[in-house]
PDB file of N, CA and C in Angstrom:
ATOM      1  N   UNK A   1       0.822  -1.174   0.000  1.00  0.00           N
ATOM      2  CA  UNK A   1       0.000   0.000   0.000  1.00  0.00           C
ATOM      3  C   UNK A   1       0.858   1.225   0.000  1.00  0.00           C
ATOM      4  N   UNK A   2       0.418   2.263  -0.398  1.00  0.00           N
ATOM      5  CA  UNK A   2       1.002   3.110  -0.774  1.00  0.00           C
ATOM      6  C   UNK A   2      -0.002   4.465   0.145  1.00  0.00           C
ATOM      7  N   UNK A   3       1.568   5.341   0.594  1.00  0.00           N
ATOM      8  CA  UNK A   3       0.511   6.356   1.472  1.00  0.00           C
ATOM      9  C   UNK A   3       0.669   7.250   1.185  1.00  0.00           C
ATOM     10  N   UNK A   4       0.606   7.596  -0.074  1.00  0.00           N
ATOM     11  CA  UNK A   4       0.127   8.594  -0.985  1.00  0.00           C
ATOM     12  C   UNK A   4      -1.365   9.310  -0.883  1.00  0.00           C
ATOM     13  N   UNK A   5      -1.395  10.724  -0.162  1.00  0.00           N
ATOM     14  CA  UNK A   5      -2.806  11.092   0.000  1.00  0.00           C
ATOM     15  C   UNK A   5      -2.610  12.271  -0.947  1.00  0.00           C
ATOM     16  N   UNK A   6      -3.945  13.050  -1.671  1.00  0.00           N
ATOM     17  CA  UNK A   6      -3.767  13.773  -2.077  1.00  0.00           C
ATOM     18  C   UNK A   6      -3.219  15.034  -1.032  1.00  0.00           C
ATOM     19  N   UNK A   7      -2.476  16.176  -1.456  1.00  0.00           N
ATOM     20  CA  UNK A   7      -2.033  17.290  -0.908  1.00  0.00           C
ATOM     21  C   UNK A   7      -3.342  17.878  -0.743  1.00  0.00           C
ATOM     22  N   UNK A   8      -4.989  18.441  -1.157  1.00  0.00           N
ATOM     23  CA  UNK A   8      -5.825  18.930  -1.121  1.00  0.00           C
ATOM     24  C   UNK A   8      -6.861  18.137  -0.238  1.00  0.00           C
ATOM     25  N   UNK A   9      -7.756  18.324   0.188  1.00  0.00           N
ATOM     26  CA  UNK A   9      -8.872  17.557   0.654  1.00  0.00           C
ATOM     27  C   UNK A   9     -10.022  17.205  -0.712  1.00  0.00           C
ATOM     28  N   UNK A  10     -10.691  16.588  -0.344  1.00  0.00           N
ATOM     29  CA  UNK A  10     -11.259  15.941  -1.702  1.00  0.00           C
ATOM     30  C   UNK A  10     -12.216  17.218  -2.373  1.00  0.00           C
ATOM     31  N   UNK A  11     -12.266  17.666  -3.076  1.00  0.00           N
ATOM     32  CA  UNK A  11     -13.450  18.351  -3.607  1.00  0.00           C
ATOM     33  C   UNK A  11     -14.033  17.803  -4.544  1.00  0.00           C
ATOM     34  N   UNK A  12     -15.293  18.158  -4.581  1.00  0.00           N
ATOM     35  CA  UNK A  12     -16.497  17.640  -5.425  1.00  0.00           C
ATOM     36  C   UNK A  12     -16.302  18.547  -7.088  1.00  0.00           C
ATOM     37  N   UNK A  13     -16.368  18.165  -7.861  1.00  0.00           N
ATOM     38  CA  UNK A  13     -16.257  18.899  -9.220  1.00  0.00           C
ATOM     39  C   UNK A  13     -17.178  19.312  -9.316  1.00  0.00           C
ATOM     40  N   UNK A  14     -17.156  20.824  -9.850  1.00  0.00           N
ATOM     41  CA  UNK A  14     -17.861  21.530  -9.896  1.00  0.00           C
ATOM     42  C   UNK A  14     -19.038  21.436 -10.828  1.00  0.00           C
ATOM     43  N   UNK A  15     -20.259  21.392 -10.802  1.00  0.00           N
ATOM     44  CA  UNK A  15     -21.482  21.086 -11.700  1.00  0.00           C
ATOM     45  C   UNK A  15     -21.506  19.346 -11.659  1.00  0.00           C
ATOM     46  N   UNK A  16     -21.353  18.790 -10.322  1.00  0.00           N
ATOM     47  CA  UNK A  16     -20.798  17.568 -10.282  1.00  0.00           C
ATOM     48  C   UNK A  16     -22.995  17.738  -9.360  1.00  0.00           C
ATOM     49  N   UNK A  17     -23.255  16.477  -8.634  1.00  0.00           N
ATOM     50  CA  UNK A  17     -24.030  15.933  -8.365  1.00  0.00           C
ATOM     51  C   UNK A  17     -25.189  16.980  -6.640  1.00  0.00           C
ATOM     52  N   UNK A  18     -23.765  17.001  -6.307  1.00  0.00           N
ATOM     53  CA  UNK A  18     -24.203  17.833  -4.895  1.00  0.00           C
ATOM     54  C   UNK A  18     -24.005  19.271  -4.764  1.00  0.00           C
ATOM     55  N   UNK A  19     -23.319  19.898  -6.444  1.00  0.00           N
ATOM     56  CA  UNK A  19     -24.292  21.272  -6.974  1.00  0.00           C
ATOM     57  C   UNK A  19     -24.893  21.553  -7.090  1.00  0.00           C
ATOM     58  N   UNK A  20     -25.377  23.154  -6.737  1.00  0.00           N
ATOM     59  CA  UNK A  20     -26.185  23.341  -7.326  1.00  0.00           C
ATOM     60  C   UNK A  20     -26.067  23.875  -8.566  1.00  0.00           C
ATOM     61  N   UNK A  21     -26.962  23.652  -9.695  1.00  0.00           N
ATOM     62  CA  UNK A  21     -26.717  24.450 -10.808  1.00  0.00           C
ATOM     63  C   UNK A  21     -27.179  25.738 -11.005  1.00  0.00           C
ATOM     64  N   UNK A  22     -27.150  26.397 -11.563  1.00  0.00           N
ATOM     65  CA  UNK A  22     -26.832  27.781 -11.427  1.00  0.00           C
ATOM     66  C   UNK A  22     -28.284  28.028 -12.639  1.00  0.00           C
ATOM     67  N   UNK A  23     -29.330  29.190 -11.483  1.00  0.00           N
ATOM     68  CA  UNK A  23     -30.503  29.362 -12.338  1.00  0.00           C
ATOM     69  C   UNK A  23     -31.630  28.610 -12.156  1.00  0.00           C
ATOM     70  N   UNK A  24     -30.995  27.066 -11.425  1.00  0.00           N
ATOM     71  CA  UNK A  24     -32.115  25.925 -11.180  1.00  0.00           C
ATOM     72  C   UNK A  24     -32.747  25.720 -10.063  1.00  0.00           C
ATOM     73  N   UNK A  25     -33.588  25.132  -9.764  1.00  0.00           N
ATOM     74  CA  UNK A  25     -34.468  25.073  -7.582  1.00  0.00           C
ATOM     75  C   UNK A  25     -33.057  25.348  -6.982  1.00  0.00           C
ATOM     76  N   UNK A  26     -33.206  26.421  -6.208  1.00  0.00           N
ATOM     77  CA  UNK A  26     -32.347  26.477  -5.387  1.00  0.00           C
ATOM     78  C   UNK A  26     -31.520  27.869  -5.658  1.00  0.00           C
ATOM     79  N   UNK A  27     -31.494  28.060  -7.060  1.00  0.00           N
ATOM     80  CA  UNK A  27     -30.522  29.223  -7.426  1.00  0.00           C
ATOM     81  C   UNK A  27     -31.052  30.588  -6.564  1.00  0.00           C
ATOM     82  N   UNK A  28     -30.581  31.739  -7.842  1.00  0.00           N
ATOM     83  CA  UNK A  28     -30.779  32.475  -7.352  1.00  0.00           C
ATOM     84  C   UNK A  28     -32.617  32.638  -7.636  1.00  0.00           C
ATOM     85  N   UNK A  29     -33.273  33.448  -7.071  1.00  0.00           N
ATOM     86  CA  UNK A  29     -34.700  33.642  -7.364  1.00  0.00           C
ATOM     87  C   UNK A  29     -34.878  34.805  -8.534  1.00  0.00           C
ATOM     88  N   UNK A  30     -35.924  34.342  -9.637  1.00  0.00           N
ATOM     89  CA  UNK A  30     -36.117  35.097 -10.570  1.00  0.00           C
ATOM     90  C   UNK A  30     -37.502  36.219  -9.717  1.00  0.00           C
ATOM     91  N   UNK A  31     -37.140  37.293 -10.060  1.00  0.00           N
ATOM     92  CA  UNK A  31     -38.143  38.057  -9.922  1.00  0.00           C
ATOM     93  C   UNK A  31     -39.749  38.096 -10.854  1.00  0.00           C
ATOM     94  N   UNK A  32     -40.728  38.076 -10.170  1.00  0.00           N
ATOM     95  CA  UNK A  32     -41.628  37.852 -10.949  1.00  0.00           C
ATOM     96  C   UNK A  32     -42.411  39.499 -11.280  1.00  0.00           C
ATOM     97  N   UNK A  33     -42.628  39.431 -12.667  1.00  0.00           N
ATOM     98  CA  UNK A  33     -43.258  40.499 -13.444  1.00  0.00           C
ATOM     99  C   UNK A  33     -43.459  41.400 -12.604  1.00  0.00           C
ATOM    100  N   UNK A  34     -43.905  42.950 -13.081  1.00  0.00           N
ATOM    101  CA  UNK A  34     -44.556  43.903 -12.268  1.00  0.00           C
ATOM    102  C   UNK A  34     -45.555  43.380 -12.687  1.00  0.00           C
ATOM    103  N   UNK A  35     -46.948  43.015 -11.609  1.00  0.00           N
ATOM    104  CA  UNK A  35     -48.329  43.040 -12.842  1.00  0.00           C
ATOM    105  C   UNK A  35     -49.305  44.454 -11.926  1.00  0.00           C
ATOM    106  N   UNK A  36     -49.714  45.274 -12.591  1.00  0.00           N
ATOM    107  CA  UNK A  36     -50.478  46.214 -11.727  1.00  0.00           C
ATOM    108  C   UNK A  36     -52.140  45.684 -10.895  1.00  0.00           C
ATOM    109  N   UNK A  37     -52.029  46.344  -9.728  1.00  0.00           N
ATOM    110  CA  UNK A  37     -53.020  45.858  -8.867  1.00  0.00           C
ATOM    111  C   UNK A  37     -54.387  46.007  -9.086  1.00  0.00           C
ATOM    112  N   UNK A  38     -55.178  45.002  -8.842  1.00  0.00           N
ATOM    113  CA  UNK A  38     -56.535  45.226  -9.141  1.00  0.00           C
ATOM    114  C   UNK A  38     -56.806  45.998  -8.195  1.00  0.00           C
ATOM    115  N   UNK A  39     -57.774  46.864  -8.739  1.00  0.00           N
ATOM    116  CA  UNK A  39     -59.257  47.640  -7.956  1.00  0.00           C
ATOM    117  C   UNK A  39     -60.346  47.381  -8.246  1.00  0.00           C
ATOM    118  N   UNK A  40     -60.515  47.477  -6.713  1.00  0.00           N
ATOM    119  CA  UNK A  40     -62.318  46.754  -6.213  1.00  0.00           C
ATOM    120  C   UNK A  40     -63.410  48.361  -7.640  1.00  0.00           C
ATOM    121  N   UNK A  41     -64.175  48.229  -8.524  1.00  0.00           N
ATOM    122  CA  UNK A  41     -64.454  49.030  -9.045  1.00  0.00           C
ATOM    123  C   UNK A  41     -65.789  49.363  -8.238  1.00  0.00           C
ATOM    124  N   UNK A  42     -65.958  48.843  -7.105  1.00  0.00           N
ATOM    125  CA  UNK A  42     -67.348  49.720  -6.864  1.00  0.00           C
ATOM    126  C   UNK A  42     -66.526  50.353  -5.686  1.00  0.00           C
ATOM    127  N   UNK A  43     -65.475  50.377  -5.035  1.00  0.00           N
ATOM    128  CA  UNK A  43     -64.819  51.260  -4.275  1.00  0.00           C
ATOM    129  C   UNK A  43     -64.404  52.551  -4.852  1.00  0.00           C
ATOM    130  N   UNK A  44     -63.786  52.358  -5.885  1.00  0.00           N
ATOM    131  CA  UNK A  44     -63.311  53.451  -6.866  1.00  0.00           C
ATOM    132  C   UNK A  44     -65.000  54.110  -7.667  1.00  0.00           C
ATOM    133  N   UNK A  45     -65.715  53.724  -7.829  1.00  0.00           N
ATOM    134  CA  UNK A  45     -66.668  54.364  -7.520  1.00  0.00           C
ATOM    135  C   UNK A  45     -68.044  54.501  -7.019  1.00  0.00           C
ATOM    136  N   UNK A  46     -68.099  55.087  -6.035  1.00  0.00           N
ATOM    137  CA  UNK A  46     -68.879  55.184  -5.400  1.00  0.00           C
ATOM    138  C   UNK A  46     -71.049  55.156  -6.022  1.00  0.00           C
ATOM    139  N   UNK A  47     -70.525  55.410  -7.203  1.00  0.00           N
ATOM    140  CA  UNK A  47     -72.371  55.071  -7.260  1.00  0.00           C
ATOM    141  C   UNK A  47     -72.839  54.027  -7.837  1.00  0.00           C
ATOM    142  N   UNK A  48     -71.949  53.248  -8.245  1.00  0.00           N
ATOM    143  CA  UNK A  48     -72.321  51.982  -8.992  1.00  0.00           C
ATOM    144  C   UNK A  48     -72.638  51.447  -7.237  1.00  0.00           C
ATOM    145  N   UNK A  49     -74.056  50.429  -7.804  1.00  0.00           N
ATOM    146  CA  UNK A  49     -74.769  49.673  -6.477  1.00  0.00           C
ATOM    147  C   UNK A  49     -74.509  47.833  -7.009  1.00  0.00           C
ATOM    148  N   UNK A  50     -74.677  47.410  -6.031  1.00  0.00           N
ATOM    149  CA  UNK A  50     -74.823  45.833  -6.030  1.00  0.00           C
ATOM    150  C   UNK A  50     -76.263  45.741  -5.933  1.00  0.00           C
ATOM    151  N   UNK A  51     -76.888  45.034  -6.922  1.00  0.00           N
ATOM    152  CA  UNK A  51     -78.359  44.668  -6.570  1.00  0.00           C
ATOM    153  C   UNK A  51     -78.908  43.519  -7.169  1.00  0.00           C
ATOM    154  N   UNK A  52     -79.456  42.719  -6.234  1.00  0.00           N
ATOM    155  CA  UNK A  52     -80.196  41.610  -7.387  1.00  0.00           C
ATOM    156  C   UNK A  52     -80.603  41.314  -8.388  1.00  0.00           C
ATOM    157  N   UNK A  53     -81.186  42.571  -8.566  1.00  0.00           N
ATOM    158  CA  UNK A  53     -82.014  42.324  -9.698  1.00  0.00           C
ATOM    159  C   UNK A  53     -81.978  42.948 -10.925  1.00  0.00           C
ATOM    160  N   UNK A  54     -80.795  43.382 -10.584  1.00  0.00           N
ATOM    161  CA  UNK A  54     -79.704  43.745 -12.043  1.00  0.00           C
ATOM    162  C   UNK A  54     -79.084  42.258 -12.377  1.00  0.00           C
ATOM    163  N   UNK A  55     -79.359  41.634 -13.651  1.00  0.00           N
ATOM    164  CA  UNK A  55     -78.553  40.695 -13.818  1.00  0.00           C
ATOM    165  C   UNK A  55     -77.223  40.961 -15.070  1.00  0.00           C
ATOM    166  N   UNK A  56     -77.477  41.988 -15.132  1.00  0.00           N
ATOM    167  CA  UNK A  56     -76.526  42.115 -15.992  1.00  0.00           C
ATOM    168  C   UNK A  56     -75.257  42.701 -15.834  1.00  0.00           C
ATOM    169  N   UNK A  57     -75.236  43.396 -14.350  1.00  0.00           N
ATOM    170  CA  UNK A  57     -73.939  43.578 -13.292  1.00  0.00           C
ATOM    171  C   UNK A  57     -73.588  42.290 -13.061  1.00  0.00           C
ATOM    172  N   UNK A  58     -74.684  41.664 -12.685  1.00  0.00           N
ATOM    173  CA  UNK A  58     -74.070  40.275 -11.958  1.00  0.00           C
ATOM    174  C   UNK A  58     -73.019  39.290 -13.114  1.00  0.00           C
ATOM    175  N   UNK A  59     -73.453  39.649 -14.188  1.00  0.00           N
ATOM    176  CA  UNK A  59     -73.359  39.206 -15.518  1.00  0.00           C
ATOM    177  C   UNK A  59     -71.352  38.513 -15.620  1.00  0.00           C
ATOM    178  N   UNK A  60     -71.247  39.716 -15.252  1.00  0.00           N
ATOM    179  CA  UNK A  60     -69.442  39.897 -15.295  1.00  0.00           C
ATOM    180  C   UNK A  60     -68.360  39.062 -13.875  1.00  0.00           C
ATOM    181  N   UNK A  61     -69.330  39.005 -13.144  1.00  0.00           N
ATOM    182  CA  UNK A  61     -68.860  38.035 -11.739  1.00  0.00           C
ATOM    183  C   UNK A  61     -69.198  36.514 -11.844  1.00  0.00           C
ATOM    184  N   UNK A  62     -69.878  36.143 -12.679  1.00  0.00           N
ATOM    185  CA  UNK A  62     -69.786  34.743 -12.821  1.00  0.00           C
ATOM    186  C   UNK A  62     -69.265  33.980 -14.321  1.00  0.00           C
ATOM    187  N   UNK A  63     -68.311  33.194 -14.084  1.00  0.00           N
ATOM    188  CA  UNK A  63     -67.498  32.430 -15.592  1.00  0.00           C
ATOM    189  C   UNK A  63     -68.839  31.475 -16.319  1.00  0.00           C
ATOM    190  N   UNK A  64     -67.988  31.462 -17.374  1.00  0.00           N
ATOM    191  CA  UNK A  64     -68.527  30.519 -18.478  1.00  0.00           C
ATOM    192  C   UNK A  64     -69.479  29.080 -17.854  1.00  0.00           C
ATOM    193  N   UNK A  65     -69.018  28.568 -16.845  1.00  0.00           N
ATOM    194  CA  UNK A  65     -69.477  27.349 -16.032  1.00  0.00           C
ATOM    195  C   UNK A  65     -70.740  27.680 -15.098  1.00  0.00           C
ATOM    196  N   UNK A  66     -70.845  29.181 -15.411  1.00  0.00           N
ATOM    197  CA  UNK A  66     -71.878  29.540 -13.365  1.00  0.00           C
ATOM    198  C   UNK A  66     -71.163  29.328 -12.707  1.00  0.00           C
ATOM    199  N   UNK A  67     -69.849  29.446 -12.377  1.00  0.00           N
ATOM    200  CA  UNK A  67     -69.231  30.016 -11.095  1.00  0.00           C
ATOM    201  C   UNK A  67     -68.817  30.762 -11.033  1.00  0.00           C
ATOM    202  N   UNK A  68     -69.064  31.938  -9.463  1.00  0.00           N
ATOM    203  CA  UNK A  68     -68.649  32.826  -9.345  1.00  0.00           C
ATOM    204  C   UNK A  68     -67.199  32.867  -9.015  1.00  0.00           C
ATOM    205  N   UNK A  69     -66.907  34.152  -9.339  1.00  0.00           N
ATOM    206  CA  UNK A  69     -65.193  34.820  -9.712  1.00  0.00           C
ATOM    207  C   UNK A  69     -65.039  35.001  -8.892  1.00  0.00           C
ATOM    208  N   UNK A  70     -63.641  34.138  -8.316  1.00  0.00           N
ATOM    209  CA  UNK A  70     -63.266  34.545  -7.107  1.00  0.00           C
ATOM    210  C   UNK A  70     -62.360  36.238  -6.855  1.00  0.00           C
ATOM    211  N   UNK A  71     -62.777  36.668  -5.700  1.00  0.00           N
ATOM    212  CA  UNK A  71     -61.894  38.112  -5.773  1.00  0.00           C
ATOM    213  C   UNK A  71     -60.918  38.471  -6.183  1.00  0.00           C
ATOM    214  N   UNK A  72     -59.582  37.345  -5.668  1.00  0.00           N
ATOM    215  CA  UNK A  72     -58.393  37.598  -6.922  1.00  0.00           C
ATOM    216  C   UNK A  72     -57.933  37.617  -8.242  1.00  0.00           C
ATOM    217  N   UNK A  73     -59.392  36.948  -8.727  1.00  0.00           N
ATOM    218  CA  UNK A  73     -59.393  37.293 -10.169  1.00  0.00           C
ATOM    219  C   UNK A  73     -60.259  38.725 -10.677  1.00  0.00           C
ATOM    220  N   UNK A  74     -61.132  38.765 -10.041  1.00  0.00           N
ATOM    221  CA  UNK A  74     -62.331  40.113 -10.061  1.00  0.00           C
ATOM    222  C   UNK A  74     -61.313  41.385  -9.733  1.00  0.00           C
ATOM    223  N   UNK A  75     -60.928  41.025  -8.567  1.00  0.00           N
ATOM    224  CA  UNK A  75     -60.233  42.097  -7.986  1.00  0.00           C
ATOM    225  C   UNK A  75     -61.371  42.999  -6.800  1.00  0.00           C
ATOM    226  N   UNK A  76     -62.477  42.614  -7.069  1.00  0.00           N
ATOM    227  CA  UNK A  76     -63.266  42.893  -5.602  1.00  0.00           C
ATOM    228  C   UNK A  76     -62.577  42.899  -4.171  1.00  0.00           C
ATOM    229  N   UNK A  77     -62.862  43.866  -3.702  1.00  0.00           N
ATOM    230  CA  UNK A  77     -62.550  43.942  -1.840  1.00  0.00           C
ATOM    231  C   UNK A  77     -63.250  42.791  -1.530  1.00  0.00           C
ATOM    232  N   UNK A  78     -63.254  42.346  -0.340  1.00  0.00           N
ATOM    233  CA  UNK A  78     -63.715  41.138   0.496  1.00  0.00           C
ATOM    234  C   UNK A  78     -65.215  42.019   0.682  1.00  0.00           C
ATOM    235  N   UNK A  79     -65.809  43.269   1.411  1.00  0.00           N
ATOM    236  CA  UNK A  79     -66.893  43.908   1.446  1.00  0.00           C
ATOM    237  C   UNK A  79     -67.696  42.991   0.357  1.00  0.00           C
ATOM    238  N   UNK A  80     -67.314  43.731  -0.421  1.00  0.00           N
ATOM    239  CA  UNK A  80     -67.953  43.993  -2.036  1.00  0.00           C
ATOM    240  C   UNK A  80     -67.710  42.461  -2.437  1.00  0.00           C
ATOM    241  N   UNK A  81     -67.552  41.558  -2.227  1.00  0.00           N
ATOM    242  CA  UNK A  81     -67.227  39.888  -3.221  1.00  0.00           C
ATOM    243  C   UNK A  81     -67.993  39.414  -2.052  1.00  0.00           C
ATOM    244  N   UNK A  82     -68.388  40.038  -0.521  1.00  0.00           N
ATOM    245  CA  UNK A  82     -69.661  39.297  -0.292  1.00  0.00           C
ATOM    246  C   UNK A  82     -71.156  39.770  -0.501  1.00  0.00           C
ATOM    247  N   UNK A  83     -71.186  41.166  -0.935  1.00  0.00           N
ATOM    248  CA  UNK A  83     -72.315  42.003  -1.393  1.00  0.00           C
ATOM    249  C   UNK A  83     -72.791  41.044  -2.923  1.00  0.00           C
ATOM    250  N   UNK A  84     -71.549  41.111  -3.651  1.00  0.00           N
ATOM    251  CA  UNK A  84     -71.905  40.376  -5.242  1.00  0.00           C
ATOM    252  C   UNK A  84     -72.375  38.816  -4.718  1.00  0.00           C
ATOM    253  N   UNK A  85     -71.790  38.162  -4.215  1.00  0.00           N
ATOM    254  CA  UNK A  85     -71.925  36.671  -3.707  1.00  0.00           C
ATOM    255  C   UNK A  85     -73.719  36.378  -3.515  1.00  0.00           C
ATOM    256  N   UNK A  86     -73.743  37.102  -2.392  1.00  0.00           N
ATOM    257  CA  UNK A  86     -74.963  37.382  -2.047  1.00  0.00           C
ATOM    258  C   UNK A  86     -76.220  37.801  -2.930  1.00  0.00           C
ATOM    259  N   UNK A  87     -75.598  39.031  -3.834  1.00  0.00           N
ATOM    260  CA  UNK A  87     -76.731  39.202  -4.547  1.00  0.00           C
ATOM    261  C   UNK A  87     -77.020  38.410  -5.829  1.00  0.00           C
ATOM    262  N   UNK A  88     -76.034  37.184  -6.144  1.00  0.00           N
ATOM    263  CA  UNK A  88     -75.858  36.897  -7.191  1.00  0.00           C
ATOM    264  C   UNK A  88     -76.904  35.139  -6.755  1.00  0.00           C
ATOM    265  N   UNK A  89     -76.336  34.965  -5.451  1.00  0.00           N
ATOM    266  CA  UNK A  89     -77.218  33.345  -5.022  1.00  0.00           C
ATOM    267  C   UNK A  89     -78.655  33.822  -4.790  1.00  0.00           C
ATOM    268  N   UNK A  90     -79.239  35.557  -4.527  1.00  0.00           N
ATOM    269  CA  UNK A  90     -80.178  36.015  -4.713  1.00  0.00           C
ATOM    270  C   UNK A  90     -81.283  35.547  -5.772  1.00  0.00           C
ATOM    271  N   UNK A  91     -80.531  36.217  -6.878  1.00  0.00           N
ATOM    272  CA  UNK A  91     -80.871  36.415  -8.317  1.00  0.00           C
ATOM    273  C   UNK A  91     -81.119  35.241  -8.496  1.00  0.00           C
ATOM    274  N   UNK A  92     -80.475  33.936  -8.496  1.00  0.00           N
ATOM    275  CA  UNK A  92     -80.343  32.616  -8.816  1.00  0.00           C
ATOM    276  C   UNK A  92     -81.580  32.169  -8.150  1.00  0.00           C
ATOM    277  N   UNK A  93     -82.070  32.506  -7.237  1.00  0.00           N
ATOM    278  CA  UNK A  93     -82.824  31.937  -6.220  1.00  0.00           C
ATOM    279  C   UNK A  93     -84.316  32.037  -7.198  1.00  0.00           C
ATOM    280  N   UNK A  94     -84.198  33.563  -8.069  1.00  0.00           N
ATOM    281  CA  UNK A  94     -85.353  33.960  -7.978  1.00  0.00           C
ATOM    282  C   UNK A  94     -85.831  33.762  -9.722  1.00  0.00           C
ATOM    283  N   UNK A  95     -84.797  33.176 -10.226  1.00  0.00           N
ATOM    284  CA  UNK A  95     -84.522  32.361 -12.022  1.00  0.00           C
ATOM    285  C   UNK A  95     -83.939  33.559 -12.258  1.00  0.00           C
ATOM    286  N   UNK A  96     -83.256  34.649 -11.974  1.00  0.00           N
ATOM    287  CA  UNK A  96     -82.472  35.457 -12.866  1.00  0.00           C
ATOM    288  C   UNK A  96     -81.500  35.388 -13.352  1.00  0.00           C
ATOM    289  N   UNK A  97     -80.890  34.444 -12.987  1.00  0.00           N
ATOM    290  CA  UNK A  97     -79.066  34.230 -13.342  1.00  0.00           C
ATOM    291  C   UNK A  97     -79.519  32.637 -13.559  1.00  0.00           C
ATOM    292  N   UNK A  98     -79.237  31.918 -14.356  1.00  0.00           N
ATOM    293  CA  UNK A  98     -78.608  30.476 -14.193  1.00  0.00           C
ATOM    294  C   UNK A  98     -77.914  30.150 -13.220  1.00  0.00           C
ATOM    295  N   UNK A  99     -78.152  28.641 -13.155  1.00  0.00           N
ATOM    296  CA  UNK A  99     -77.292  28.242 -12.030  1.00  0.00           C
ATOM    297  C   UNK A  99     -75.906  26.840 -12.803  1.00  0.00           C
ATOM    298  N   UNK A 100     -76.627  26.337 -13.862  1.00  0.00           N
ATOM    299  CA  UNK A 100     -75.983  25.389 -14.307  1.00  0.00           C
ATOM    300  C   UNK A 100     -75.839  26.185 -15.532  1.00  0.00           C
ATOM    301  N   UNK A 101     -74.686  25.630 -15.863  1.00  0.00           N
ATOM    302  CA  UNK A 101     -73.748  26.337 -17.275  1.00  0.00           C
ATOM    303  C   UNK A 101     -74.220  26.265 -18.862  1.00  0.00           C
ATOM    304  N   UNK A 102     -75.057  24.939 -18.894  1.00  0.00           N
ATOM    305  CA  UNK A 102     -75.066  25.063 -20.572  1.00  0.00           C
ATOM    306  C   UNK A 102     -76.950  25.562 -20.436  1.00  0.00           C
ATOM    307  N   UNK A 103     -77.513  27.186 -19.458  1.00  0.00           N
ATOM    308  CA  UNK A 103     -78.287  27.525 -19.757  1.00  0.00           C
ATOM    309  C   UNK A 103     -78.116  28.653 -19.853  1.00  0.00           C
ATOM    310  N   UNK A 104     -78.780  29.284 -20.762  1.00  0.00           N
ATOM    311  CA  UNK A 104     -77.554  30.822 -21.545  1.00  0.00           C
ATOM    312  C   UNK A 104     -78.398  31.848 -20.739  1.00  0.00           C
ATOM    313  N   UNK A 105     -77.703  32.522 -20.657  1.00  0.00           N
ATOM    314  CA  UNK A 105     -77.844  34.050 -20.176  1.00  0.00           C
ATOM    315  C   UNK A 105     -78.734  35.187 -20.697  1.00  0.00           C
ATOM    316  N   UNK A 106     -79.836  34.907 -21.315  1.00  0.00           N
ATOM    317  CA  UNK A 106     -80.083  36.237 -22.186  1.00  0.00           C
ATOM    318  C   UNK A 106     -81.547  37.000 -21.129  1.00  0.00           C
TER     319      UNK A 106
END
């Protein structure tokens, strides 16, 4: 046997297994987009109303399926996404809005 050790301690090669690679889970973090913030639009203005029996406000808060839009997509305040909520299971209650999806809107 021979007692030949290396002069260095062992290092791992670089871009070897227990790297990280550079850019990948773990790197550095990419910043994500500016995207600008929604506003609640019945905050910003003040005379537009929530009401039942408008269905054609309600019109824009519920998707293609009959479900209602959740606030982070609407951009509604929490107030106001339970005012619409409300007036919208209203409307439904009373045949103004559909409730199931393939019955159209007119």
């Amino acid at each position: 046997m021979s007692d030949e050790r290396p002069s260095t301690p062992y290092q791992r090669p670089a871009g070897g297994p227990g790297q990280r690679p550079a850019g990948g889970p773990g790197g550095p973090r990419k910043r994500r987009p500016f995207q600008r913030r929604k506003v609640c639009r019945f905050c910003a203005e003040k005379n537009l109303t929530i009401d039942y029996k408008e269905p054609r406000t309600l019109r824009y808060f519920i998707s293609e399926r009959g479900k209602i839009v959740p606030r982070r997509i609407s951009g509604n305040c929490a107030k106001h996404q339970r005012e619409i909520t409300e007036a919208i299971k209203r409307a439904r209650n009373l045949a103004l809005l559909p409730i199931a999806a393939n019955h159209s809107l007119s």
